[in-house]
Protein backbone atom coordinates (compact mmCIF):
# COMPACT_ATOMS: atom_id res chain seq x y z
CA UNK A 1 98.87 44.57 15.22
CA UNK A 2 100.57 47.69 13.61
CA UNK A 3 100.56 50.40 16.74
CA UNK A 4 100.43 53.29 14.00
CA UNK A 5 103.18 56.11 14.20
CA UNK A 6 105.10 58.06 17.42
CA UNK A 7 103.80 61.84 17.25
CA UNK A 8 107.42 62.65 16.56
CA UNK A 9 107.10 59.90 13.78
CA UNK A 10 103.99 61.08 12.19
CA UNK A 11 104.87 64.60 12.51
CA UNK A 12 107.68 64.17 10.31
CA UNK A 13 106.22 61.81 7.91
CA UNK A 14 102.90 65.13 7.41
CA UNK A 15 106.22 66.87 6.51
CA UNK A 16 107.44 63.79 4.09
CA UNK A 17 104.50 63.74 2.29
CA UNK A 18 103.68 67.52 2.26
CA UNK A 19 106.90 68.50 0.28
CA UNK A 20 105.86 66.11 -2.62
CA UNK A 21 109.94 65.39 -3.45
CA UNK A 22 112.68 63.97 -1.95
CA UNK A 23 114.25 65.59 1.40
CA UNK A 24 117.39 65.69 3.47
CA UNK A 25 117.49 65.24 7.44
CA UNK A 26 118.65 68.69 7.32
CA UNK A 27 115.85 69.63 5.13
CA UNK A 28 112.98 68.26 7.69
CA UNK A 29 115.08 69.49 10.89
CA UNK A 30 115.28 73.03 9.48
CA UNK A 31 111.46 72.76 8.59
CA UNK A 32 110.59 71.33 12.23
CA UNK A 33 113.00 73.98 14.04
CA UNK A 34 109.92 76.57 12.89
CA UNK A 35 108.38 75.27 15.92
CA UNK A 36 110.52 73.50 18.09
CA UNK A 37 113.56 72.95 19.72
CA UNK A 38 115.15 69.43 18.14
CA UNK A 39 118.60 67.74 17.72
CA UNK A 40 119.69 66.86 14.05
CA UNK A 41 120.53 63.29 15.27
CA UNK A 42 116.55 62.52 16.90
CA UNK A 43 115.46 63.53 13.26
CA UNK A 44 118.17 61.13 11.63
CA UNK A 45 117.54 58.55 14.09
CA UNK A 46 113.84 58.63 13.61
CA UNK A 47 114.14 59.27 9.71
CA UNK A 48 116.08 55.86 9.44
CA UNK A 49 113.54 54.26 11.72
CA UNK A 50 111.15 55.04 9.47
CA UNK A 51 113.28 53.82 6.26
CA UNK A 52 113.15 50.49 8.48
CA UNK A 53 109.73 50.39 9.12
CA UNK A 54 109.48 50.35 4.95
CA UNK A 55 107.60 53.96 5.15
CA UNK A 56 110.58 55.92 3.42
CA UNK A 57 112.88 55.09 0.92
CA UNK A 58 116.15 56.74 0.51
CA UNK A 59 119.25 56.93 -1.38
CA UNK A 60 122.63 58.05 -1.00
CA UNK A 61 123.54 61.83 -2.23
CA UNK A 62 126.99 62.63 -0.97
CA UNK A 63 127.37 61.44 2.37
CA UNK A 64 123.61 61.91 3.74
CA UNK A 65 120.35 60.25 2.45
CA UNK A 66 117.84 61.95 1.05
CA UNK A 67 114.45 60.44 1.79
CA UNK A 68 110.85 60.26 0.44
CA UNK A 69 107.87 58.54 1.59
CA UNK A 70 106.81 54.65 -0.04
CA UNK A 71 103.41 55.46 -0.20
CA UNK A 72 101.13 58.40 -0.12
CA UNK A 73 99.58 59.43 3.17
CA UNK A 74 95.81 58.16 1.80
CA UNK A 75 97.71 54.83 0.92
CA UNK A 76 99.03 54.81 4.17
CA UNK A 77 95.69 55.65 6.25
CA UNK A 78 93.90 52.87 3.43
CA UNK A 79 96.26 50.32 5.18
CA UNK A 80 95.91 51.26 8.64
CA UNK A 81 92.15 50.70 8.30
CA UNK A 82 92.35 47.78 6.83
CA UNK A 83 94.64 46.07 9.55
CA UNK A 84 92.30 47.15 12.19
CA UNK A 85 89.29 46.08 9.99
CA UNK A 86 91.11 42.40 9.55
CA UNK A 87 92.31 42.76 13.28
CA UNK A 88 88.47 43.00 14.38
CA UNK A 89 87.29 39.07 14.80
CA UNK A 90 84.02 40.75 13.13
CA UNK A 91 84.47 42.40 10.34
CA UNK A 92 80.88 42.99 9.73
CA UNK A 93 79.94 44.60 13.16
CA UNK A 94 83.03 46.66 12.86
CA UNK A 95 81.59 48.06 9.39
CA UNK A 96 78.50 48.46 10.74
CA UNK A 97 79.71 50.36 13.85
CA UNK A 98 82.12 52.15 11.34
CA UNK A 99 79.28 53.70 9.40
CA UNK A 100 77.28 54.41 12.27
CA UNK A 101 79.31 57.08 13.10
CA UNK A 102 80.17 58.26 9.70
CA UNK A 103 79.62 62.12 9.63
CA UNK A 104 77.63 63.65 6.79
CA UNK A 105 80.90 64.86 4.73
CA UNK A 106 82.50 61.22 5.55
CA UNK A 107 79.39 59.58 4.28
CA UNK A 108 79.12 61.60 1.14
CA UNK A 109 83.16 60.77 0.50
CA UNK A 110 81.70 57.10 0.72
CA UNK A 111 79.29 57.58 -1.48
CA UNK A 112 81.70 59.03 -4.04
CA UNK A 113 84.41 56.99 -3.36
CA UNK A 114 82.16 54.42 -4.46
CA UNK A 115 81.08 55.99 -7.39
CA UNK A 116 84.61 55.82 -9.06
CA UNK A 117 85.45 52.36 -7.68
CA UNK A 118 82.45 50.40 -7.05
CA UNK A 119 82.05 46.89 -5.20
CA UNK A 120 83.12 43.55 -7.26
CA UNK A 121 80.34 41.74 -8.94
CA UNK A 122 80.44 38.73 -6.45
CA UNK A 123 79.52 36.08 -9.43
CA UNK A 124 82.78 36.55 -10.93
């Protein structure tokens, strides 16, 4: 099962996917320098871990990458939940114990998430 991301790993893909465009190493270790103390080579290293890992892409400009996330952070947390929903044994108590604790402004993005894409018609 898919452990998720490092905090060093997430932290830097929120900064992948808040930029909205591609970005050097230099780019995110400038932007991460704001409010810590880090080496250019841990963000390279864990930049091309996360190329490996399939959750950036990059290409060659010069003689660095520039990098930008495969998916979008919703597409991302989509497949997270549904690894640990398939990862269950139970998928139905897990969905039941899932909404259970649903707060009001989750349960209303439900509801409207449902609204644009409802449930297949099982008779197909």
């Amino acid at each position: 099962m898919n452990r998720g991301l490092g905090e060093l790993e997430s932290t830097i893909m929120d900064r992948m996917w808040s930029y909205r465009r591609p970005a050097s190493v230099r780019e995110v270790l400038e932007d991460l320098r704001g409010e810590r103390e880090i080496a250019y080579t841990t963000v390279m290293t864990v930049m091309d871990k996360l190329h490996t890992k399939g959750l950036l892409k990059r290409k060659p400009v010069g003689r660095a990458y520039v990098y930008e996330p495969v998916a979008s952070k919703e597409a991302y947390t989509a497949d997270l939940m549904r690894r640990a929903l398939a990862g269950s044994g139970n998928q139905a108590a897990t969905l039941v114990h899932f909404l259970e604790r649903l707060t009001p402004e989750e349960a209303t993005a439900l509801e409207a998430a449902l609204q644009v894409f409802p449930p297949k018609d099982r008779r197909a």
